[in-house]
N, C-alpha and C. Protein backbone atom coordinates (compact mmCIF):
# COMPACT_ATOMS: atom_id res chain seq x y z
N UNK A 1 35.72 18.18 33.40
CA UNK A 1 35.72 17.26 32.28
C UNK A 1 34.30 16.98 31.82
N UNK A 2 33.43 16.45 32.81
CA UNK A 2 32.32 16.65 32.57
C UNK A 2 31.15 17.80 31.91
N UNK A 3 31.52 19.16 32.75
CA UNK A 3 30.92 19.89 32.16
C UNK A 3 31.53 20.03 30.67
N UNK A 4 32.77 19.86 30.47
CA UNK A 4 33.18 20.49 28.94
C UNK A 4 32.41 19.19 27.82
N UNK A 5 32.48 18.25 28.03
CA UNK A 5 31.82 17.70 27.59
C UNK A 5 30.38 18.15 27.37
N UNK A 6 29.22 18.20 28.26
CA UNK A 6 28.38 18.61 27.78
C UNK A 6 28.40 20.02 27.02
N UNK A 7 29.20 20.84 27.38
CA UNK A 7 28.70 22.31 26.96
C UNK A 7 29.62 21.87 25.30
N UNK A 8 30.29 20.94 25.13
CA UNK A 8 30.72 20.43 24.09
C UNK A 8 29.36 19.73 22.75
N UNK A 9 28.66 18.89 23.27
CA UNK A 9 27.46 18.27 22.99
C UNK A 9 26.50 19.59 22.73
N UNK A 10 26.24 20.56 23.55
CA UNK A 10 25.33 21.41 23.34
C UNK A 10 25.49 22.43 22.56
N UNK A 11 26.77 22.41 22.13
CA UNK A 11 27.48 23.03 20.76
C UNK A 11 27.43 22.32 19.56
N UNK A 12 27.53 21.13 20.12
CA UNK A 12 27.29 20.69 18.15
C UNK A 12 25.97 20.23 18.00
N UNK A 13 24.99 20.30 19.04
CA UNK A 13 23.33 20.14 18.62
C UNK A 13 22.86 21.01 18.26
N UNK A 14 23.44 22.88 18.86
CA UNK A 14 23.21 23.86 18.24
C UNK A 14 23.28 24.22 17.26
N UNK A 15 24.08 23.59 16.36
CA UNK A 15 24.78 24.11 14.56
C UNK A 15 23.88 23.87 13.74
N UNK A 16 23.40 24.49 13.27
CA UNK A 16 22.00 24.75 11.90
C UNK A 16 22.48 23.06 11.13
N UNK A 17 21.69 22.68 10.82
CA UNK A 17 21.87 21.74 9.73
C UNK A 17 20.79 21.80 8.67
N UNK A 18 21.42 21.31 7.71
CA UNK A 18 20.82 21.47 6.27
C UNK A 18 18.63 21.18 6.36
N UNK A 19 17.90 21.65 5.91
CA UNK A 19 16.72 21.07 5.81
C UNK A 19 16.64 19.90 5.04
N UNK A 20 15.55 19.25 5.46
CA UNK A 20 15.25 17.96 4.74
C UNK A 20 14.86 18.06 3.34
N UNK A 21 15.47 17.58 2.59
CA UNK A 21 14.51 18.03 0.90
C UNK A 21 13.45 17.08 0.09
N UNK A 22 13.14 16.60 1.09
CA UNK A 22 11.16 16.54 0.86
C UNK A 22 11.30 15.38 1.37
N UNK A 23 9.84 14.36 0.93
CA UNK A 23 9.61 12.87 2.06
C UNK A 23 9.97 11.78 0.72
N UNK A 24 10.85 10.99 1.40
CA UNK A 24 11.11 10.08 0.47
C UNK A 24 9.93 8.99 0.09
N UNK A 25 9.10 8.87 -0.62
CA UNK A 25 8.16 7.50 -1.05
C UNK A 25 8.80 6.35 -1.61
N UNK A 26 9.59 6.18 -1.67
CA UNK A 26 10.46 5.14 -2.09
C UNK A 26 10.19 4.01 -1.24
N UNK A 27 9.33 3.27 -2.24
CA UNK A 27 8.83 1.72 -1.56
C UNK A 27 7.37 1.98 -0.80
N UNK A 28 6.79 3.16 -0.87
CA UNK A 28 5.61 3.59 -0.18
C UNK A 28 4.54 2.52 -0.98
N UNK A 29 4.70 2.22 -1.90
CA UNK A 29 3.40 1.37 -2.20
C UNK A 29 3.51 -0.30 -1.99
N UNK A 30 4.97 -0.69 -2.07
CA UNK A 30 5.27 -2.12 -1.40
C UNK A 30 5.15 -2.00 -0.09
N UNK A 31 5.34 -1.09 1.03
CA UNK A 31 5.08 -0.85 2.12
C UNK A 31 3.63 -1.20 2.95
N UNK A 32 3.09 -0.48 1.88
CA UNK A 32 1.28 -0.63 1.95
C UNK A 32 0.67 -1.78 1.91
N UNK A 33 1.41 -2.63 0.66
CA UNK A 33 0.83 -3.87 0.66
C UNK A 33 1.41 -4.88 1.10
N UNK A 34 2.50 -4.88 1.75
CA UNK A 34 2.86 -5.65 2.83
C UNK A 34 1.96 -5.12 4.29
N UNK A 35 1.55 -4.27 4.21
CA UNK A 35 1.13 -3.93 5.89
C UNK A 35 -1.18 -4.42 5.42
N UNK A 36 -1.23 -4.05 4.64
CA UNK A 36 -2.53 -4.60 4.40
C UNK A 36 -3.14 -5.83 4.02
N UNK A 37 -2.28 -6.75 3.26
CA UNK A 37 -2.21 -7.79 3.08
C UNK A 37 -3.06 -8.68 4.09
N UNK A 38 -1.88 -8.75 4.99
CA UNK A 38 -2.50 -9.66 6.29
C UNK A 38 -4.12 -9.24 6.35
N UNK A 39 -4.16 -7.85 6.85
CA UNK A 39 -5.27 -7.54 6.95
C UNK A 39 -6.72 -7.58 6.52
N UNK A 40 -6.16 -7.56 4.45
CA UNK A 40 -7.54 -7.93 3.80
C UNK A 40 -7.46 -9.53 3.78
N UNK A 41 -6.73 -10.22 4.33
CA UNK A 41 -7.15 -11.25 4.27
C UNK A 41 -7.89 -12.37 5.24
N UNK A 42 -7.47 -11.24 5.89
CA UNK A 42 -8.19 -11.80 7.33
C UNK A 42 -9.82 -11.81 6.97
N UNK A 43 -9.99 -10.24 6.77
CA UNK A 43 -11.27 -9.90 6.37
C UNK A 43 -12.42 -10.71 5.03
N UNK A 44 -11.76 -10.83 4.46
CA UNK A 44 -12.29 -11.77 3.46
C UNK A 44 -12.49 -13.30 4.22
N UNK A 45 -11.73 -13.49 4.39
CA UNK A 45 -11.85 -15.16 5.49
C UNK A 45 -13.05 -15.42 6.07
N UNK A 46 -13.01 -13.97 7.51
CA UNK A 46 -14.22 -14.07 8.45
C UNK A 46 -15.53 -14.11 7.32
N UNK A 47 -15.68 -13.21 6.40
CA UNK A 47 -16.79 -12.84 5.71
C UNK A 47 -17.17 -13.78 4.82
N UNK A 48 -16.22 -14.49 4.19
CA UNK A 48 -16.12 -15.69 3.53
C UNK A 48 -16.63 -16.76 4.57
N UNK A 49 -16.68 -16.81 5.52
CA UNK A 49 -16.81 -18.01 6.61
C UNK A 49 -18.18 -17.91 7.00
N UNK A 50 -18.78 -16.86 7.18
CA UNK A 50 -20.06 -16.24 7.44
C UNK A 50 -20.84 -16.46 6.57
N UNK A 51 -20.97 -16.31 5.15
CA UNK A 51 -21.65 -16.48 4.00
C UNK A 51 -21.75 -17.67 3.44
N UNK A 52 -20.80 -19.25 4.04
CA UNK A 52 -20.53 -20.65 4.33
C UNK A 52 -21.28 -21.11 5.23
N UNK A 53 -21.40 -20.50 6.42
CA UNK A 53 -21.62 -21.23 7.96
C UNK A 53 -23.70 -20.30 7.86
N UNK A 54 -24.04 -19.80 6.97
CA UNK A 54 -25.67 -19.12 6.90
C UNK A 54 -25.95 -19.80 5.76
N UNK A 55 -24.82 -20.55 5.44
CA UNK A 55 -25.55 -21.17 3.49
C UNK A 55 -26.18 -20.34 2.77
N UNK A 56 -25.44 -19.56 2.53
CA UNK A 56 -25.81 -18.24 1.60
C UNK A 56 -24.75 -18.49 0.03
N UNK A 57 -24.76 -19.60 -0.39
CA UNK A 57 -23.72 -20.06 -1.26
C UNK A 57 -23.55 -18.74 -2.50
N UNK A 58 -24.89 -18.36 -3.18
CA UNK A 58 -24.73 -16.73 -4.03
C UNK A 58 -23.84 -16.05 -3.99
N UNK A 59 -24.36 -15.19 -2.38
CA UNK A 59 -23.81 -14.50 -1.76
C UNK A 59 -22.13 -14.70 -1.40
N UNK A 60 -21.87 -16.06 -1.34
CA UNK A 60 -20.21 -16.29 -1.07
C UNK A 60 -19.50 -16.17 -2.55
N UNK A 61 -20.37 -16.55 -3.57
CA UNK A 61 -19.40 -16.63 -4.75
C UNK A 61 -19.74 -15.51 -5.26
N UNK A 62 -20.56 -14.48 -5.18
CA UNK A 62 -20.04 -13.01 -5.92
C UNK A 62 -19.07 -12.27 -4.63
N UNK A 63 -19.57 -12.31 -3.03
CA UNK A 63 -18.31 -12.45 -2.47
C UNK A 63 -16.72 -12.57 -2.96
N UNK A 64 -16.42 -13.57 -3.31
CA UNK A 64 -14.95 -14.23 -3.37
C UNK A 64 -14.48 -13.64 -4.99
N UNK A 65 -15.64 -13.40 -5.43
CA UNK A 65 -15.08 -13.33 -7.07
C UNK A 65 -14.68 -11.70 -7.01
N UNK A 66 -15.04 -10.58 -6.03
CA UNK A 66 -15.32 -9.03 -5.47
C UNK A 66 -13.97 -9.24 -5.03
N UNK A 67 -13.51 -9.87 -3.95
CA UNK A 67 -12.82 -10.62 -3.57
C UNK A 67 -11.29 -10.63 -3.89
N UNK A 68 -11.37 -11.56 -5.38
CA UNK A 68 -10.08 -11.75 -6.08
C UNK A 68 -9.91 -10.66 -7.24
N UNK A 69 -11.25 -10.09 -7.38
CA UNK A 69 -11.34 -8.53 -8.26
C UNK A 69 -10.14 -7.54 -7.66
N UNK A 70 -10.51 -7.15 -6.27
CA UNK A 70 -10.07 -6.14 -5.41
C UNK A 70 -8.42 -6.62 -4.81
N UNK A 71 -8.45 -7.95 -5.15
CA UNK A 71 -6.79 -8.52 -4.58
C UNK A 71 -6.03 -8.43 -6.05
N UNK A 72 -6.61 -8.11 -7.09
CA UNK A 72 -5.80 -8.58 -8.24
C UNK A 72 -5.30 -6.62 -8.55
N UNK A 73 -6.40 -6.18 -8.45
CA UNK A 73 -5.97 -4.49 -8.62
C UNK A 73 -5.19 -4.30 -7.60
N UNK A 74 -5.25 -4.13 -6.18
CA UNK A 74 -4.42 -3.86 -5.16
C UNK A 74 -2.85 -4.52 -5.17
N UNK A 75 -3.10 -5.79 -5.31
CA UNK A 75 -1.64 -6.25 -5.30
C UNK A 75 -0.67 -6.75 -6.42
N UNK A 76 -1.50 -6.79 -7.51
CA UNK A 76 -0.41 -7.13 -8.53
C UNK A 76 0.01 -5.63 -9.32
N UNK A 77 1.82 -5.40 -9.33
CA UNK A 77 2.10 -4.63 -9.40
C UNK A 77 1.73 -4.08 -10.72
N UNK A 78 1.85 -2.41 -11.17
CA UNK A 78 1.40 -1.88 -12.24
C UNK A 78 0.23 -1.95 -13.31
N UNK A 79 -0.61 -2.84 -12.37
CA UNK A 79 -1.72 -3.73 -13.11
C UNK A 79 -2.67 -2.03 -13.42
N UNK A 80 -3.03 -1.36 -12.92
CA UNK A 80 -3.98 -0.34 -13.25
C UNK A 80 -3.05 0.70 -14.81
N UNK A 81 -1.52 1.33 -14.32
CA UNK A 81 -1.18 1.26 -15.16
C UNK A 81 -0.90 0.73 -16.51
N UNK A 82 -0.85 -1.00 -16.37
CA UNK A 82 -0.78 -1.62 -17.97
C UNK A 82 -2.46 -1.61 -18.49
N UNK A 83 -3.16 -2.14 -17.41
CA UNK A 83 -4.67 -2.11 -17.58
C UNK A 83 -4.98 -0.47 -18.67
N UNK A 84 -4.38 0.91 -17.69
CA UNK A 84 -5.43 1.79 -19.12
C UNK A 84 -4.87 2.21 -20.11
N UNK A 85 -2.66 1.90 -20.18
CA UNK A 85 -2.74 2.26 -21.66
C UNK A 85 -3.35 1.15 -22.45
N UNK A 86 -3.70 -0.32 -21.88
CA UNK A 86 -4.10 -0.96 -22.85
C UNK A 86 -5.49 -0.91 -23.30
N UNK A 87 -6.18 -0.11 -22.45
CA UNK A 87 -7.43 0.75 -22.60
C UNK A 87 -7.24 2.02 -23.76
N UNK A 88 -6.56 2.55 -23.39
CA UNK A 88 -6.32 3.90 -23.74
C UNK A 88 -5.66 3.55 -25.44
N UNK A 89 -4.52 2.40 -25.57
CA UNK A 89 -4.15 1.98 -26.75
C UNK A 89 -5.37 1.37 -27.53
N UNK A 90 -6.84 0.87 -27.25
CA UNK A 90 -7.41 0.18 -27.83
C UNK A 90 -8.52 0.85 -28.18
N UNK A 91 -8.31 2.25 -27.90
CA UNK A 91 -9.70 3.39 -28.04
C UNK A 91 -8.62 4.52 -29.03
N UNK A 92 -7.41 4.08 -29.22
CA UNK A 92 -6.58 5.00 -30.76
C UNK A 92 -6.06 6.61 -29.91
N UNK A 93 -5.75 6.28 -28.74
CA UNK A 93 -5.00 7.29 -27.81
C UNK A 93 -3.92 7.58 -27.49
N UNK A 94 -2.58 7.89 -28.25
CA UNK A 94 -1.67 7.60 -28.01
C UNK A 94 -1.01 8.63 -26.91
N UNK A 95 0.02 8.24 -25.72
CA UNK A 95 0.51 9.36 -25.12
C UNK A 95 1.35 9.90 -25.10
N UNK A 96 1.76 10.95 -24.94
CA UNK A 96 2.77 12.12 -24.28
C UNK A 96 3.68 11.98 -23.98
């Protein structure tokens, strides 16, 4: 009973199955910025805290303003996309 079982199992692991038809990205860029998030924010904090705690006040506010530059492209969605047709619409470019 036992053996038929396995030699059962090792018959249907053997049977060709279909290939994979390619890598799904679906959600690959909400993925990203859920997993980095935490991360750049950590980073900004410490560095932000550092440029506070040396009284380097300049240095913290082109800091933070680099800052909310690099958080506004990264995480708000389609922003680079609306950003260059509205580039691209305001230089008489129309597309394809």
């Amino acid at each position: 009973m036992t053996l038929n079982t396995i030699l059962l199992s090792a018959i249907d692991l053997a049977q060709p199955t279909a290939p994979p038809t390619g890598v799904n990205t679906q959600g690959l860029a909400d993925f990203l910025r859920k997993f980095f998030a935490p991360l750049f924010l950590v980073v900004v904090s410490v560095v932000a805290l550092f440029f506070l705690f040396t009284r380097e006040i300049t240095r913290f506010v082109q800091f933070i303003i680099l800052a909310i530059a690099i958080g506004v492209i990264f995480y708000v969605p389609n922003i680079i996309e609306v950003t260059a047709k509205a580039i691209a619409g305001a230089l008489g470019i129309t597309g394809g």
